[in-house]
C-alpha atoms as a PDB file:
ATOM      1  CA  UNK A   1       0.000   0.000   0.000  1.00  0.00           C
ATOM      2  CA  UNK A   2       2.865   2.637   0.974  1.00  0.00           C
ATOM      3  CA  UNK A   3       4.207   1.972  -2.341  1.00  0.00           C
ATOM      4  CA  UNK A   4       1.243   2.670  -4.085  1.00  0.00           C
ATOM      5  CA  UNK A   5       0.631   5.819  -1.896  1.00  0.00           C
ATOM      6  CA  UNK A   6       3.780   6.797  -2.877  1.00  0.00           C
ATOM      7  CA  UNK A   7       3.599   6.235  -6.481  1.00  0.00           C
ATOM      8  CA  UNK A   8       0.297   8.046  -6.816  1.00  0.00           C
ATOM      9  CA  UNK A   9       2.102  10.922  -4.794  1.00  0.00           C
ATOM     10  CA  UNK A  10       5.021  11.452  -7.320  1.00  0.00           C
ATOM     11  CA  UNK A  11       2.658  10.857 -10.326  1.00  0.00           C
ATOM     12  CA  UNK A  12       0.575  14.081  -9.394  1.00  0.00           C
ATOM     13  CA  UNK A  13       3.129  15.907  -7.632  1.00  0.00           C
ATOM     14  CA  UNK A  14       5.427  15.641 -10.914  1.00  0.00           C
ATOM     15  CA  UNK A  15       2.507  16.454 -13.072  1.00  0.00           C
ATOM     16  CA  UNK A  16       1.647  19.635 -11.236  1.00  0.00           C
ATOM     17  CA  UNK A  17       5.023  20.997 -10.535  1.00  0.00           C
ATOM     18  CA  UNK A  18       6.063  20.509 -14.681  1.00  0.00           C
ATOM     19  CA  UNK A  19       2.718  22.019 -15.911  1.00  0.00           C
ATOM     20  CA  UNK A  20       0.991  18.546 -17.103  1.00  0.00           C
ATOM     21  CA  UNK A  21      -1.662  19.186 -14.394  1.00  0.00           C
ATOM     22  CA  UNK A  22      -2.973  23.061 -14.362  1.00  0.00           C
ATOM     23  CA  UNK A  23      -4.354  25.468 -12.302  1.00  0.00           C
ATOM     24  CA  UNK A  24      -8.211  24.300 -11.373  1.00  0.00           C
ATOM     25  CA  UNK A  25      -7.836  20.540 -12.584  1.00  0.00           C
ATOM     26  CA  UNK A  26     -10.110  18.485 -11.367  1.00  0.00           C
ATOM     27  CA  UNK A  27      -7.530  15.482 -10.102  1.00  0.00           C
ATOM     28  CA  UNK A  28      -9.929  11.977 -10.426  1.00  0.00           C
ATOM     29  CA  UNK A  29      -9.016   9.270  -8.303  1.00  0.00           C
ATOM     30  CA  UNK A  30     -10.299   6.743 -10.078  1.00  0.00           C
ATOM     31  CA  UNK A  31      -8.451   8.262 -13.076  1.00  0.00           C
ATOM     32  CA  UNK A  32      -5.573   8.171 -11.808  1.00  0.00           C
ATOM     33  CA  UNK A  33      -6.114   4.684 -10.070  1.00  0.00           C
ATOM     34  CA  UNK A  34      -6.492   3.302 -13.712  1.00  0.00           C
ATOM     35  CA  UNK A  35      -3.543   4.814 -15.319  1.00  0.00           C
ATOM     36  CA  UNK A  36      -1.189   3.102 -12.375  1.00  0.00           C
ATOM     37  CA  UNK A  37      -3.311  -0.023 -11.854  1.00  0.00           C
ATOM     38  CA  UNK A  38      -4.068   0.449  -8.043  1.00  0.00           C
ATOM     39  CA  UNK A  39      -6.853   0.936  -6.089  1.00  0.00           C
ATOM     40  CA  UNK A  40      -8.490   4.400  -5.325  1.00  0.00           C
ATOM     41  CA  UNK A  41      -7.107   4.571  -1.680  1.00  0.00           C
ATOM     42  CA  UNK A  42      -3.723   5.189  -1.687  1.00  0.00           C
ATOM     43  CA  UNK A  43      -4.560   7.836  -4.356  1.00  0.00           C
ATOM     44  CA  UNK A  44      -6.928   9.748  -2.043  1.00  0.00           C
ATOM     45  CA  UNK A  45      -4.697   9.029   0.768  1.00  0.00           C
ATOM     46  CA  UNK A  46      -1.694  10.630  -2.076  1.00  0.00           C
ATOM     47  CA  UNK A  47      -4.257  13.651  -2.451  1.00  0.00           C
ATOM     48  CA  UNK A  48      -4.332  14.413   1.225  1.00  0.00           C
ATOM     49  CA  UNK A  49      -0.713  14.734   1.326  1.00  0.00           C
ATOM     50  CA  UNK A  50      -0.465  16.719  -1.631  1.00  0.00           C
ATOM     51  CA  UNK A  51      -3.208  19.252   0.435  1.00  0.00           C
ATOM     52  CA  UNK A  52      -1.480  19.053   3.501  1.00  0.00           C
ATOM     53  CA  UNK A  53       1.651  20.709   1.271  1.00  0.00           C
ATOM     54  CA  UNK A  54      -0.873  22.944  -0.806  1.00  0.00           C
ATOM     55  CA  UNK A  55      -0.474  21.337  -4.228  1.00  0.00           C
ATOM     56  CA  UNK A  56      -4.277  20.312  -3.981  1.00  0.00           C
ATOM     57  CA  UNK A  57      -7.394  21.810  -2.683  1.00  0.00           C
ATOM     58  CA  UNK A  58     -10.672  19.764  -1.913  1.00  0.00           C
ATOM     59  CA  UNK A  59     -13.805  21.391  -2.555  1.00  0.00           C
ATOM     60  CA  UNK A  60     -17.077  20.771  -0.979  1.00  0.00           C
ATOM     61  CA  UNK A  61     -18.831  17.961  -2.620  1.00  0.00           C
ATOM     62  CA  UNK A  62     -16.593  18.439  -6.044  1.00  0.00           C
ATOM     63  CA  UNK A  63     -13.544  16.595  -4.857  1.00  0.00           C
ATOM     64  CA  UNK A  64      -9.872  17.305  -5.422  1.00  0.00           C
ATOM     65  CA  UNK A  65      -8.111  20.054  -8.019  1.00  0.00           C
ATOM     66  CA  UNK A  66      -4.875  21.417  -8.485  1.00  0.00           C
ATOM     67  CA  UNK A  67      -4.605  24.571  -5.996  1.00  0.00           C
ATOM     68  CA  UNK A  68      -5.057  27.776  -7.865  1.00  0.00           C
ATOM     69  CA  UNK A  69      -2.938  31.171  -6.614  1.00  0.00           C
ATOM     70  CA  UNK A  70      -4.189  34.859  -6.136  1.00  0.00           C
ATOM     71  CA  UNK A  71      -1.491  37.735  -6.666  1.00  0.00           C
ATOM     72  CA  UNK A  72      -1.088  38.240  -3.034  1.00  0.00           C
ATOM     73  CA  UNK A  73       0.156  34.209  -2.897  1.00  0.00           C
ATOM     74  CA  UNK A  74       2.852  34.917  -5.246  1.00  0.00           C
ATOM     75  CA  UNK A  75       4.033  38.116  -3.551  1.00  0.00           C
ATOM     76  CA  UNK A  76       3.600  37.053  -0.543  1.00  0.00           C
ATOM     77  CA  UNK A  77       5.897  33.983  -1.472  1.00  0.00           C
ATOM     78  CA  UNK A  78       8.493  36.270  -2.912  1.00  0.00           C
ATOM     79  CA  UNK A  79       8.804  38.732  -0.478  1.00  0.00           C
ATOM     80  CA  UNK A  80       9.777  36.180   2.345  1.00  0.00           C
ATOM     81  CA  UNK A  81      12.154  33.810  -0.017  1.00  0.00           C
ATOM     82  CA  UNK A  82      13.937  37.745   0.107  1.00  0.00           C
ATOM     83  CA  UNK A  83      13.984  37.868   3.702  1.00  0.00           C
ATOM     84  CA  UNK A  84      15.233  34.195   4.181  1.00  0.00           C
ATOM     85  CA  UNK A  85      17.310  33.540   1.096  1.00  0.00           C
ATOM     86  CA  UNK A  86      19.418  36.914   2.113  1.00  0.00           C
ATOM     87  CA  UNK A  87      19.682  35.557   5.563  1.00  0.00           C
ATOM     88  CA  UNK A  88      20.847  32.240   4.484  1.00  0.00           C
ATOM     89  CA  UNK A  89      23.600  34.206   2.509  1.00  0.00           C
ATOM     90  CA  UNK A  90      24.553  36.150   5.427  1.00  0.00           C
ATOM     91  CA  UNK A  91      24.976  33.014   6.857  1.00  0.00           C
ATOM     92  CA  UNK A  92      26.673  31.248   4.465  1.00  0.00           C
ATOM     93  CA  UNK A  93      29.008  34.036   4.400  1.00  0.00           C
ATOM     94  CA  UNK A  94      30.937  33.064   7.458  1.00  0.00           C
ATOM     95  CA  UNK A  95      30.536  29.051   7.022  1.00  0.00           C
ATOM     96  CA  UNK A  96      31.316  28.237   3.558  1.00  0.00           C
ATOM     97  CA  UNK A  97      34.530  25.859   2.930  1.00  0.00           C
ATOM     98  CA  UNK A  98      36.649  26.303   0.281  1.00  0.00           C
ATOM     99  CA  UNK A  99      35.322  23.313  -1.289  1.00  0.00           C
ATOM    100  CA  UNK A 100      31.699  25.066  -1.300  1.00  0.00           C
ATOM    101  CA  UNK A 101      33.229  27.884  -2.932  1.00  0.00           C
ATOM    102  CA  UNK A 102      35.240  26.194  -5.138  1.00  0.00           C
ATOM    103  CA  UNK A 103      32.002  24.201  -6.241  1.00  0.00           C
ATOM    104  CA  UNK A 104      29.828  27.452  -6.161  1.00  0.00           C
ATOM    105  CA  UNK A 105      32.483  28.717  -8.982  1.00  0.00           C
ATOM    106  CA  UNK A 106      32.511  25.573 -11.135  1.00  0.00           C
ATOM    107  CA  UNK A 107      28.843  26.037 -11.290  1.00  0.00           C
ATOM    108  CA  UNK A 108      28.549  29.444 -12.271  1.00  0.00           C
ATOM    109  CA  UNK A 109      31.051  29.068 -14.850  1.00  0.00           C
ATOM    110  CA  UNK A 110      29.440  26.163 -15.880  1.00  0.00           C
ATOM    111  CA  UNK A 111      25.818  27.725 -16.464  1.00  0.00           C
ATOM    112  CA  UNK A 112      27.944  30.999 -18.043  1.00  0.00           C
ATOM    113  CA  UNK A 113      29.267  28.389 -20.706  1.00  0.00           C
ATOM    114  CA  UNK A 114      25.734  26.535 -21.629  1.00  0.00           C
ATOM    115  CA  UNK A 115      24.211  30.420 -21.885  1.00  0.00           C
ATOM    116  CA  UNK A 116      26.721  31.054 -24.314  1.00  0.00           C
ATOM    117  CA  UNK A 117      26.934  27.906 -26.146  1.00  0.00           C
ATOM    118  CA  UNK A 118      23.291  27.010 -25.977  1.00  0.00           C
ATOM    119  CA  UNK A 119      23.091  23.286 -26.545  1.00  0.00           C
ATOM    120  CA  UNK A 120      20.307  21.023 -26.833  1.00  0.00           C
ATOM    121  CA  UNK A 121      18.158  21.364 -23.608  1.00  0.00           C
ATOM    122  CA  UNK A 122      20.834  24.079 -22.208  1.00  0.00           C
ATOM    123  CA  UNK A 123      18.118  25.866 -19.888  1.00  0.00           C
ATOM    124  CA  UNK A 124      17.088  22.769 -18.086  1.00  0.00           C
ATOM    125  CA  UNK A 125      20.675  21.980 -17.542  1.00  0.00           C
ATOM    126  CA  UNK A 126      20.997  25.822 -16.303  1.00  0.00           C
ATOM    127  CA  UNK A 127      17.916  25.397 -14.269  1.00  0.00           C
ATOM    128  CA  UNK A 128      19.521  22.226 -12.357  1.00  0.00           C
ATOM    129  CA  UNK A 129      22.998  24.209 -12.199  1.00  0.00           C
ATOM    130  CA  UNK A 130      21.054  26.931 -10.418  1.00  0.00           C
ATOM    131  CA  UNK A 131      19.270  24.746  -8.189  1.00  0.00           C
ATOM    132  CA  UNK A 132      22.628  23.333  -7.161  1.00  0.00           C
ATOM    133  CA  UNK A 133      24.340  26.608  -6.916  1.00  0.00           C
ATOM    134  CA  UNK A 134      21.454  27.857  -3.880  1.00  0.00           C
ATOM    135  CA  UNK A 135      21.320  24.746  -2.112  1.00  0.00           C
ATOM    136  CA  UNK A 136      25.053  24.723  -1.705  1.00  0.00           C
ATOM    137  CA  UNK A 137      24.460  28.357   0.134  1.00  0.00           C
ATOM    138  CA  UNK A 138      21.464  27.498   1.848  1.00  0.00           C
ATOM    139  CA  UNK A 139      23.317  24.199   3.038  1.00  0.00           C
ATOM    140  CA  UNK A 140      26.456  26.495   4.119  1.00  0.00           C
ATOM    141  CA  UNK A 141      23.918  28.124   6.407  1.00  0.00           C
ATOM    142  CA  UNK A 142      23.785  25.171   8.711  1.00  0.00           C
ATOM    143  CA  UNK A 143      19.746  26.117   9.636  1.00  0.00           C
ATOM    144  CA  UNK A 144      17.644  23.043   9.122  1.00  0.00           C
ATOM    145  CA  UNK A 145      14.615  25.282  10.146  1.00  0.00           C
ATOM    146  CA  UNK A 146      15.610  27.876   7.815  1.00  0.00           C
ATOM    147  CA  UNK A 147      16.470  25.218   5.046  1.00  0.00           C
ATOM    148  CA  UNK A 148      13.014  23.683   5.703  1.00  0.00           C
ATOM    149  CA  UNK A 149      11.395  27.276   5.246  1.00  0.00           C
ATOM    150  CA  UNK A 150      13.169  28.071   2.206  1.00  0.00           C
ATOM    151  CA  UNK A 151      13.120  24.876   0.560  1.00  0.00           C
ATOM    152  CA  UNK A 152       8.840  25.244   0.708  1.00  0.00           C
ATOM    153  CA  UNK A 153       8.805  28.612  -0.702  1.00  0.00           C
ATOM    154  CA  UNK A 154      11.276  27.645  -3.485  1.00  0.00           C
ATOM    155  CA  UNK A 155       9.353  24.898  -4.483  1.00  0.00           C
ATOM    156  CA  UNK A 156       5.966  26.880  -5.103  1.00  0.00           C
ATOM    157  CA  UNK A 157       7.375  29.735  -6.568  1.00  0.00           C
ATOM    158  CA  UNK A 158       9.441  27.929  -8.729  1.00  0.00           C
ATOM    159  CA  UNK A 159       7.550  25.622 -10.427  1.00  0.00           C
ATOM    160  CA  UNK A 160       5.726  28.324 -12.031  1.00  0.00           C
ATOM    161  CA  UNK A 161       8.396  29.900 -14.454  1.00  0.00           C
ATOM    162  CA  UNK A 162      11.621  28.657 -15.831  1.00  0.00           C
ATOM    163  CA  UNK A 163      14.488  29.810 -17.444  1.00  0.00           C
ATOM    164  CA  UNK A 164      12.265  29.899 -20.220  1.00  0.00           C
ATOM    165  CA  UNK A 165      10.876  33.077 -18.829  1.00  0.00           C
ATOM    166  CA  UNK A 166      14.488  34.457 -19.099  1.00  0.00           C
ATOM    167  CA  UNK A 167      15.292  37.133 -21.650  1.00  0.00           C
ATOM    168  CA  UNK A 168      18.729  37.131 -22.541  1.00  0.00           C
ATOM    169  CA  UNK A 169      19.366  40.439 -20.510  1.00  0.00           C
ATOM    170  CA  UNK A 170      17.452  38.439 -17.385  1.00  0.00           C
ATOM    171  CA  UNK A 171      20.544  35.953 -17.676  1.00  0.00           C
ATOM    172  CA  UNK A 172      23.026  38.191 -17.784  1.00  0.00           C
ATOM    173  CA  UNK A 173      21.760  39.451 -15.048  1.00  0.00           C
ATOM    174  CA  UNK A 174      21.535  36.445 -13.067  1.00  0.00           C
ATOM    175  CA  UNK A 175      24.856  35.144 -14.029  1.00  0.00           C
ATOM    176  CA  UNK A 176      26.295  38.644 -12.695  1.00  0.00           C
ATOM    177  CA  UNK A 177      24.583  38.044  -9.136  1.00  0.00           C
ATOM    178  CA  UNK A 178      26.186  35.006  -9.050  1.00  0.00           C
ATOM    179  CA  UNK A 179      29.486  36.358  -9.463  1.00  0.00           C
ATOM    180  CA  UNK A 180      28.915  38.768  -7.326  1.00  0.00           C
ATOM    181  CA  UNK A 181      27.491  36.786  -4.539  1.00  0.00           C
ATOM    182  CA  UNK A 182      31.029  35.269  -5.530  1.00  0.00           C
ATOM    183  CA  UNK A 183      33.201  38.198  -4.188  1.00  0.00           C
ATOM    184  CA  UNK A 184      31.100  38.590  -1.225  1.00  0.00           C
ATOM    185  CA  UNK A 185      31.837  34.996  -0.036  1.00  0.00           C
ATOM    186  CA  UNK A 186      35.499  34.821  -1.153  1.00  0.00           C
ATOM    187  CA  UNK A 187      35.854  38.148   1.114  1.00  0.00           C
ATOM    188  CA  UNK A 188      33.466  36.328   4.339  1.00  0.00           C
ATOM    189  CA  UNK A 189      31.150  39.780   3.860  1.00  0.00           C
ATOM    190  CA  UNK A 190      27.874  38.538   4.998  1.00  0.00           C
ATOM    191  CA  UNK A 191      26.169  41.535   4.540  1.00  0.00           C
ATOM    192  CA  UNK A 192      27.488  41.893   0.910  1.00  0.00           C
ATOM    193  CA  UNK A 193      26.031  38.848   0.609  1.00  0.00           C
ATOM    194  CA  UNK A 194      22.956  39.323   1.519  1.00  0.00           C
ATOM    195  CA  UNK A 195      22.310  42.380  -0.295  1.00  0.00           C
ATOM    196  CA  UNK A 196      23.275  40.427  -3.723  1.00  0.00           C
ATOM    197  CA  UNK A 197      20.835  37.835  -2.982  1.00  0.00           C
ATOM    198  CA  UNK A 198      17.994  39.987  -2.108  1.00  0.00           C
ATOM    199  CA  UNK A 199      18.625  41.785  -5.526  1.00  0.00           C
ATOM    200  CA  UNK A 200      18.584  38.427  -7.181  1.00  0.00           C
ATOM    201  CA  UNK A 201      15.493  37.296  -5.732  1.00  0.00           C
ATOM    202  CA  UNK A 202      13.795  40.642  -6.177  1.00  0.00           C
ATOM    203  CA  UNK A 203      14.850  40.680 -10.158  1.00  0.00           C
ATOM    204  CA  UNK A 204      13.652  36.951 -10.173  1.00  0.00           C
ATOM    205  CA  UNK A 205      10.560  38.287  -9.003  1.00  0.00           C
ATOM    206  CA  UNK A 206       9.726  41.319 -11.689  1.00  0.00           C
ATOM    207  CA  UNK A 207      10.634  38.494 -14.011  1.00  0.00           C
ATOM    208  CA  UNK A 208       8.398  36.507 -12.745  1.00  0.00           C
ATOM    209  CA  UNK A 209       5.664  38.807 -13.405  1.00  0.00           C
ATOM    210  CA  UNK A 210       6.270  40.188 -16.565  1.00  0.00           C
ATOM    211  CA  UNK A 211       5.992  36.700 -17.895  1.00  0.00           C
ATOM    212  CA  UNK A 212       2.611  36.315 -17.135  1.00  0.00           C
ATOM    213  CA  UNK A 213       1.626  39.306 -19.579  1.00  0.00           C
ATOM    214  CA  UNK A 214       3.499  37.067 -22.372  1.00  0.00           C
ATOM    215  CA  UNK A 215       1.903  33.736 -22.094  1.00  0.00           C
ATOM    216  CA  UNK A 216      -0.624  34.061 -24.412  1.00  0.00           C
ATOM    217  CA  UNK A 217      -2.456  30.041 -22.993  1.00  0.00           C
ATOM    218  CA  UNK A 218      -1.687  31.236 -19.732  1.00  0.00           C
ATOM    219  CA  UNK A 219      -4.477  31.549 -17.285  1.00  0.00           C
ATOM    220  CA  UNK A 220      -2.727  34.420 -15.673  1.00  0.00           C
ATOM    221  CA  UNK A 221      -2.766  36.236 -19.024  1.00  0.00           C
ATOM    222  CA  UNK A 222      -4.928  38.552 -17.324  1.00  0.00           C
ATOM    223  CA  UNK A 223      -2.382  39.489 -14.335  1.00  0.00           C
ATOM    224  CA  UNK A 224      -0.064  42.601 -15.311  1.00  0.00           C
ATOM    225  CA  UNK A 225       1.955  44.161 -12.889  1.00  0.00           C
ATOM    226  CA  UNK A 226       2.138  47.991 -11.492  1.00  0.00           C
ATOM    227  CA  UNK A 227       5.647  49.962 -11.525  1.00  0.00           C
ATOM    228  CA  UNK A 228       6.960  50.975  -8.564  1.00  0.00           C
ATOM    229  CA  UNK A 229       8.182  54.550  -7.823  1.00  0.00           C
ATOM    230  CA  UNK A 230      11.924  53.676  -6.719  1.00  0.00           C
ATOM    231  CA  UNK A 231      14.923  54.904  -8.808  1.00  0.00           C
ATOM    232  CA  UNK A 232      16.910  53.175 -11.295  1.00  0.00           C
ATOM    233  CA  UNK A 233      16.221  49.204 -12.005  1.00  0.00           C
ATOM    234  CA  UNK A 234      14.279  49.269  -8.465  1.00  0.00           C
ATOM    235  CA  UNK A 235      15.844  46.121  -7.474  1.00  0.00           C
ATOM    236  CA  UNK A 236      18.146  47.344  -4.577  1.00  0.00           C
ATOM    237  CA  UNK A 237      15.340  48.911  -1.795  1.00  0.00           C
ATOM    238  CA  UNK A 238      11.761  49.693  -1.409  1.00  0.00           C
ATOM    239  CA  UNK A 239       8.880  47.430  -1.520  1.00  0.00           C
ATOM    240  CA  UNK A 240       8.088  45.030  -4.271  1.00  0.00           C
ATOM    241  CA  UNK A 241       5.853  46.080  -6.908  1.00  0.00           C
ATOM    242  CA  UNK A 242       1.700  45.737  -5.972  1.00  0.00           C
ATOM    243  CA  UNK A 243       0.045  43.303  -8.736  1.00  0.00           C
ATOM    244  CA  UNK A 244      -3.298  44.252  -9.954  1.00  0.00           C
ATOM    245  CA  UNK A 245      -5.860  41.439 -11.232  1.00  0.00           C
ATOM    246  CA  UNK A 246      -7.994  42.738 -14.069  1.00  0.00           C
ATOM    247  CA  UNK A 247     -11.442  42.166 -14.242  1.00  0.00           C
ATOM    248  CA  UNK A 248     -11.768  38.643 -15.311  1.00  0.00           C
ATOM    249  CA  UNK A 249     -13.985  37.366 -18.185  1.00  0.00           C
ATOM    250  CA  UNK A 250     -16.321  34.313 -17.767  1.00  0.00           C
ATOM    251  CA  UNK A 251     -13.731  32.298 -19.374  1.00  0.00           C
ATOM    252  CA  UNK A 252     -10.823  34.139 -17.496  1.00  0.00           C
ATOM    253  CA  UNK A 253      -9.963  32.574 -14.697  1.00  0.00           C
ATOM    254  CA  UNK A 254      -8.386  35.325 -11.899  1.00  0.00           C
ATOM    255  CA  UNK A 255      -6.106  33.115 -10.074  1.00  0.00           C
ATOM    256  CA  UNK A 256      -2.612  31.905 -11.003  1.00  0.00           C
ATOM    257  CA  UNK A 257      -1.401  28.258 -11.715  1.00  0.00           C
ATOM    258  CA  UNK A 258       0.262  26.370  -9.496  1.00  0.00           C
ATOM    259  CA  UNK A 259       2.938  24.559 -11.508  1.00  0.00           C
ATOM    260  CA  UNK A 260       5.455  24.542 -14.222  1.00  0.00           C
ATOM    261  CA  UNK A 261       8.923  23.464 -14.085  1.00  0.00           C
ATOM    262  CA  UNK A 262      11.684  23.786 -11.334  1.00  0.00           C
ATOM    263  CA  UNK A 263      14.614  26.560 -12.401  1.00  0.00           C
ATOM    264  CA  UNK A 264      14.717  29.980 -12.088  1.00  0.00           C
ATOM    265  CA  UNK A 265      16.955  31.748  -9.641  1.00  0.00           C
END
């Protein structure tokens, strides 16, 4: 039965997180019973799970569906992965070995070569050279609490846009942080640190939004975000940009999908 469970659980939870399963889906037990040839229970029991993590929402009397976000989820979600992700650099500052460096180099190097190259597949491998290149830091922080925390918020707000969101000016960008956040470890500057990464983070996240005015399938399409009155790219202080929903047509949906792909910054 566990195994069962468990297969049901990464059969939805993949589908949601690389866009197979959108916003509002009804999920179908029994459907998804037959496709893996097991019995409805350990699906349902897969379904609570996914709830308890807020992949899936049960409505009264209608059953399960992929969990649908508002504006104020996604910058709600971005606006603490600042606060934590900075800290975890501030942390990671002081505790990084030179073999976490070292790595932490190799990596950006790495995903500086396969933006400039552009091989087959090159922003998936980018997206998993990313990943990497924050869970070394986060790890380096030596927080299991905070590494719990971050790890959530990561997860949602990542598997809604890729790399594939990325302009080419977006990954310059990125790349640079990296470097940068480079510097501020080889020098043990925590507070260096943490300013880079709430930059990066805070690009990530006007990124984040301006793709959702560009995906013309997209649910979202009708989500476009408000400019802020800061000075110059409006990445280094003041708050993050409000989001305005406009009003939504019958067949407009108002709330944001879940799930995409993992990547991003």
């Amino acid at each position: 039965m566990a195994s069962a469970e468990q297969a049901a659980y990464d059969t939805i939870r993949s589908g949601i997180t690389a866009g197979r399963l959108r916003s509002g889906m009804h999920l179908s037990a029994g459907e998804f019973a037959n496709q893996l040839g097991i019995s409805r229970t350990p699906v349902r029991e897969a379904l609570r799970r996914l709830h308890a993590e807020g992949f899936v929402e049960f409505l009264p009397n209608r059953g399960a569906y992929v969990t649908s976000w508002t504006h104020h989820d996604i910058e709600e979600v971005f606006r603490l992965r600042i606060v934590l992700e900075s800290h975890a650099a501030e942390l990671a500052a002081a505790r990084l070995d030179e073999g976490q460096i070292e790595r932490l180099r190799a990596l950006a190097a790495s995903i500086e070569q396969l933006v400039a190259e552009r091989p087959a597949r090159y922003l998936d491998r980018v997206a998993e050279q990313n990943r990497e290149f924050h869970q070394i830091i986060v790890a380096a922080a030596s927080s299991r609490r905070l590494a719990a925390m971050i790890a959530g918020l990561v997860e949602m707000s990542l598997v809604v846009r890729t790399f594939t969101s990325y302009s080419a000016d977006d990954l310059a960008r990125s790349m640079a942080h990296h470097r940068e956040l480079l510097t501020a470890f080889a020098r043990r500057d925590g507070t260096w640190a943490g300013y880079v990464m709430r930059n990066h983070i805070r690009a990530a996240y006007h990124v984040f939004i301006a793709s959702l005015s560009t995906a013309p399938n997209d649910p979202a399409s009708d989500i476009r975000p408000v400019a802020s009155g800061g000075t110059g790219s409006g990445y280094a202080a003041g708050p993050l940009p409000s989001v305005v929903v406009t009003r939504p047509s019958a067949k407009s949906p108002s709330r944001l999908p879940r799930g995409r792909a993992e990547g991003g910054p």
